[in-house]
Protein backbone atom coordinates (compact mmCIF):
# COMPACT_ATOMS: atom_id res chain seq x y z
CA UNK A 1 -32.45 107.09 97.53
CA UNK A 2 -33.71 107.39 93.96
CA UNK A 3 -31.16 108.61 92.85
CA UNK A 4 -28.79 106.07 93.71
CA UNK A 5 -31.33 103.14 92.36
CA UNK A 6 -31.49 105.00 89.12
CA UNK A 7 -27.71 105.27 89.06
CA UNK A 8 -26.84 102.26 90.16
CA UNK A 9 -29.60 100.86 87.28
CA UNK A 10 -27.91 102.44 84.81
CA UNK A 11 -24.17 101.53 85.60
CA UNK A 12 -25.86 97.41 85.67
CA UNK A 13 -27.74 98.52 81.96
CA UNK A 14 -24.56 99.73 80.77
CA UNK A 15 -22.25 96.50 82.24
CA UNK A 16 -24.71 94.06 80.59
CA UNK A 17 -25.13 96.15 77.22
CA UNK A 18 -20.94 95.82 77.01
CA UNK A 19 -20.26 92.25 77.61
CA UNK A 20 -23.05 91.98 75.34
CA UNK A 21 -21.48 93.98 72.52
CA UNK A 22 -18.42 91.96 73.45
CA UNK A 23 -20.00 88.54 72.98
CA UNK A 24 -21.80 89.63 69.69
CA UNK A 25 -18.30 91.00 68.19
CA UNK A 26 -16.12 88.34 69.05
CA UNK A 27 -18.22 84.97 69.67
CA UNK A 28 -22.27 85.11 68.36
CA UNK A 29 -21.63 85.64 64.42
CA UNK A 30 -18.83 83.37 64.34
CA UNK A 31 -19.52 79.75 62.66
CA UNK A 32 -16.69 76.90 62.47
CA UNK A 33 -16.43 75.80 58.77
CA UNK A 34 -16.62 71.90 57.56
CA UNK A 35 -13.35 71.13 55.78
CA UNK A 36 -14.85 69.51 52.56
CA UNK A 37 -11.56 67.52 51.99
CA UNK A 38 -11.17 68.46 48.02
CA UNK A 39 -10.87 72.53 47.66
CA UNK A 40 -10.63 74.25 51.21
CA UNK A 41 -7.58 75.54 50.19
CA UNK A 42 -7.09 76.99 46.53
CA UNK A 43 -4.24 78.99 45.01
CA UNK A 44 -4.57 80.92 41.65
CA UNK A 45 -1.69 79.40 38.84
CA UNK A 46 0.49 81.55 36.95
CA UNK A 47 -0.09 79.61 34.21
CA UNK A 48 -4.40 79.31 33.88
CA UNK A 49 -5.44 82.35 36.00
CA UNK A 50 -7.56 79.67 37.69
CA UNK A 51 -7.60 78.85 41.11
CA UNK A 52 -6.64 75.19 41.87
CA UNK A 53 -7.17 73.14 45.25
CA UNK A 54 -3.39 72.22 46.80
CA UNK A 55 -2.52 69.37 49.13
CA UNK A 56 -3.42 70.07 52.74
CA UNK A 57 -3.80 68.89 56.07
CA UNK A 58 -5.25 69.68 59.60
CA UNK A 59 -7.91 72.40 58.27
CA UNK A 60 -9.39 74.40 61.08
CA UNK A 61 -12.14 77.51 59.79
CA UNK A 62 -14.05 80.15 60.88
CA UNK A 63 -16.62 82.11 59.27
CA UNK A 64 -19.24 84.99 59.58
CA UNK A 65 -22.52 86.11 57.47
CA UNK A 66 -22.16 89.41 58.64
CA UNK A 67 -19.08 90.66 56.73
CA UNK A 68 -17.50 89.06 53.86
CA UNK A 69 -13.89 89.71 55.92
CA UNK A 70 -14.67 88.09 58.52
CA UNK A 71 -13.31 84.27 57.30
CA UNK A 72 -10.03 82.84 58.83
CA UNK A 73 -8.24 79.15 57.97
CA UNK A 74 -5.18 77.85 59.11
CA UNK A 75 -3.76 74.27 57.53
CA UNK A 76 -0.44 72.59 56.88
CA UNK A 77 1.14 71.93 54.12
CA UNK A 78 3.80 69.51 52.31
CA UNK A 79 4.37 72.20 49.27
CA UNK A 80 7.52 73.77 49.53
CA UNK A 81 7.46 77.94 49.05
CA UNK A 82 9.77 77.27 46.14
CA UNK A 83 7.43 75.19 44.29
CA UNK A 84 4.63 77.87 45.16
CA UNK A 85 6.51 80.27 43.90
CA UNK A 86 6.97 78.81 40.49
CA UNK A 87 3.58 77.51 40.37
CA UNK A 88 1.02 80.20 41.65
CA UNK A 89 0.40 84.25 41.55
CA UNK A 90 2.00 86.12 44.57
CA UNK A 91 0.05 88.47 46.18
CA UNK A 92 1.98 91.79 46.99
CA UNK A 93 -0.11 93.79 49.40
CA UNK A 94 -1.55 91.01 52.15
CA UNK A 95 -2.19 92.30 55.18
CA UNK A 96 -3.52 89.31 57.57
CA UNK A 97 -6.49 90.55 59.89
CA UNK A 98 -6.33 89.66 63.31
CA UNK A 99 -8.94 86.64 64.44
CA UNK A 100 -10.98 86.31 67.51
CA UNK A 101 -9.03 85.26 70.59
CA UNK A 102 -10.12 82.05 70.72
CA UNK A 103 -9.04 80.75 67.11
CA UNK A 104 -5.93 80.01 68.21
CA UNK A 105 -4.52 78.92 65.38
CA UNK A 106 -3.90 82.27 63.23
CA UNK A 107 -1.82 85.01 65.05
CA UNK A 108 -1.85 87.44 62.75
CA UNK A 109 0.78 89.46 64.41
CA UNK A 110 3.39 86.42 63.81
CA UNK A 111 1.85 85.81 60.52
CA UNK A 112 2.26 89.45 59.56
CA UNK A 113 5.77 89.68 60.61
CA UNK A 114 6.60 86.55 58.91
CA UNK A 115 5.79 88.00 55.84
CA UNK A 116 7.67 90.94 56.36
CA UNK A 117 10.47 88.75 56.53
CA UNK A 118 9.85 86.76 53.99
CA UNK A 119 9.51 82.98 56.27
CA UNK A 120 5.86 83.76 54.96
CA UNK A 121 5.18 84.07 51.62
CA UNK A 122 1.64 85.45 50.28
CA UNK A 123 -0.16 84.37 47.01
CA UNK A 124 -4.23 85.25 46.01
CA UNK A 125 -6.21 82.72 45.88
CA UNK A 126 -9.14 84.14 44.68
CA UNK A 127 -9.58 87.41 43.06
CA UNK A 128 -12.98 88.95 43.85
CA UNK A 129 -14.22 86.06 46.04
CA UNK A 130 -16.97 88.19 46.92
CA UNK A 131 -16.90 91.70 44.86
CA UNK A 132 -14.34 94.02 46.01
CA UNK A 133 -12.32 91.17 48.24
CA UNK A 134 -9.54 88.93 47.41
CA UNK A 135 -9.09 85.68 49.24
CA UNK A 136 -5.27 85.23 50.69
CA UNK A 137 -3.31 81.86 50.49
CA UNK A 138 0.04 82.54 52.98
CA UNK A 139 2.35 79.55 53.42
CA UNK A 140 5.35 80.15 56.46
CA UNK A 141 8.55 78.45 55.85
CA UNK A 142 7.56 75.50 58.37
CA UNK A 143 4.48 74.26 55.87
CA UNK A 144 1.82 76.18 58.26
CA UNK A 145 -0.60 77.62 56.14
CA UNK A 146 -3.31 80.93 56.48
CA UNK A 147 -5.98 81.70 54.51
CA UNK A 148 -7.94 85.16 55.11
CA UNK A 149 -10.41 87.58 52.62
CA UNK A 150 -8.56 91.09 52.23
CA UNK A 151 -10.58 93.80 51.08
CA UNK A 152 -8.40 94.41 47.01
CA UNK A 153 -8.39 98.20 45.38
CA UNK A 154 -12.04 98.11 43.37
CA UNK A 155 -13.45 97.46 46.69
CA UNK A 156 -11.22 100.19 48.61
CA UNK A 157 -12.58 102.73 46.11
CA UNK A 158 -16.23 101.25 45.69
CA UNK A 159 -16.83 100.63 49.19
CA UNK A 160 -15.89 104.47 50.02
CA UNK A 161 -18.46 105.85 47.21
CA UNK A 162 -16.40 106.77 44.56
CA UNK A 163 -16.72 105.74 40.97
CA UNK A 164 -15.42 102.33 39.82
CA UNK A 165 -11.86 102.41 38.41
CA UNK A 166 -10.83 101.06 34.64
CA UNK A 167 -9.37 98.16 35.79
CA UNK A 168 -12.07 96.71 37.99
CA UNK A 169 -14.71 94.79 36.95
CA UNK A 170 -18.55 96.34 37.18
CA UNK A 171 -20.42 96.00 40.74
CA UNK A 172 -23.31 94.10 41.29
CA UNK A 173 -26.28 96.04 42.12
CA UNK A 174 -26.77 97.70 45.23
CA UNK A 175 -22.83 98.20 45.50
């Protein structure tokens, strides 16, 4: 009989640790973001290297503290992908990172194949948002919008120990 209370205690530890795992990974660290109205959405020019705020609608955000990869947006645009083109910095290498279930609004399986395409087209944002990660504009065809943070090359090689490469700026401490 003890033996089947101290197995069957351990199958109910083990059940709650998982959906507790679950909840942490996918709901607990998650925060909605505000839309501040003015620069939720920025795209770097071609011309100034600066990022600049575009016109956009219907913001929706997500956001973690725990990792700096963690952020997801979705909008809509009016901006045509011609005029993005001639106006701001592709980005060559996005790869969109799936979202939690419930933020329906970014698929990144449609978003990723709509790149590959080319109905989605990619430009950076940001350049070392937060050291090591790029933040990813993507615009579809239909004026949806997708805005992610993408881990760029310094942080690939940084992040994995090895020494800092020529082109990348210097790490912050602790890095």
């Amino acid at each position: 009989m003890t033996g089947k209370l101290l197995a069957g205690l351990i199958v109910i530890t083990a059940l709650v640790a998982g959906v507790a795992m679950y909840y942490l990974q996918v709901y607990a660290y998650y925060d909605e973001v505000s839309a501040n109205g003015t620069d939720d959405v920025m795209i770097t020019s071609l011309s100034s290297g600066v990022p600049e705020s575009i016109v956009y609608d219907n913001f929706q955000a997500i956001d973690s503290d725990s990792s700096p990869i963690r952020y997801r947006a979705c909008f809509t645009t009016g901006h045509s992908q011609a005029m993005l083109t001639e106006t701001y910095k592709p980005y060559a290498k996005a790869e969109p990172l799936v979202a939690p279930g419930w933020f329906g609004c970014f698929d990144a399986k449609e978003l990723g194949h709509a790149l590959e395409n080319g109905t989605a087209l990619a430009f950076l944002g940001q350049a070392n948002f937060h050291y090591g990660i790029d933040r990813i504009v993507a615009v579809m065809d239909d004026g949806r919008g997708f805005v992610w943070n993408q881990i760029n090359h310094c942080g690939e090689v940084v992040f994995n120990g090895e020494p800092v490469p020529a082109d990348c700026p210097t790490p912050p401490k602790g890095y």
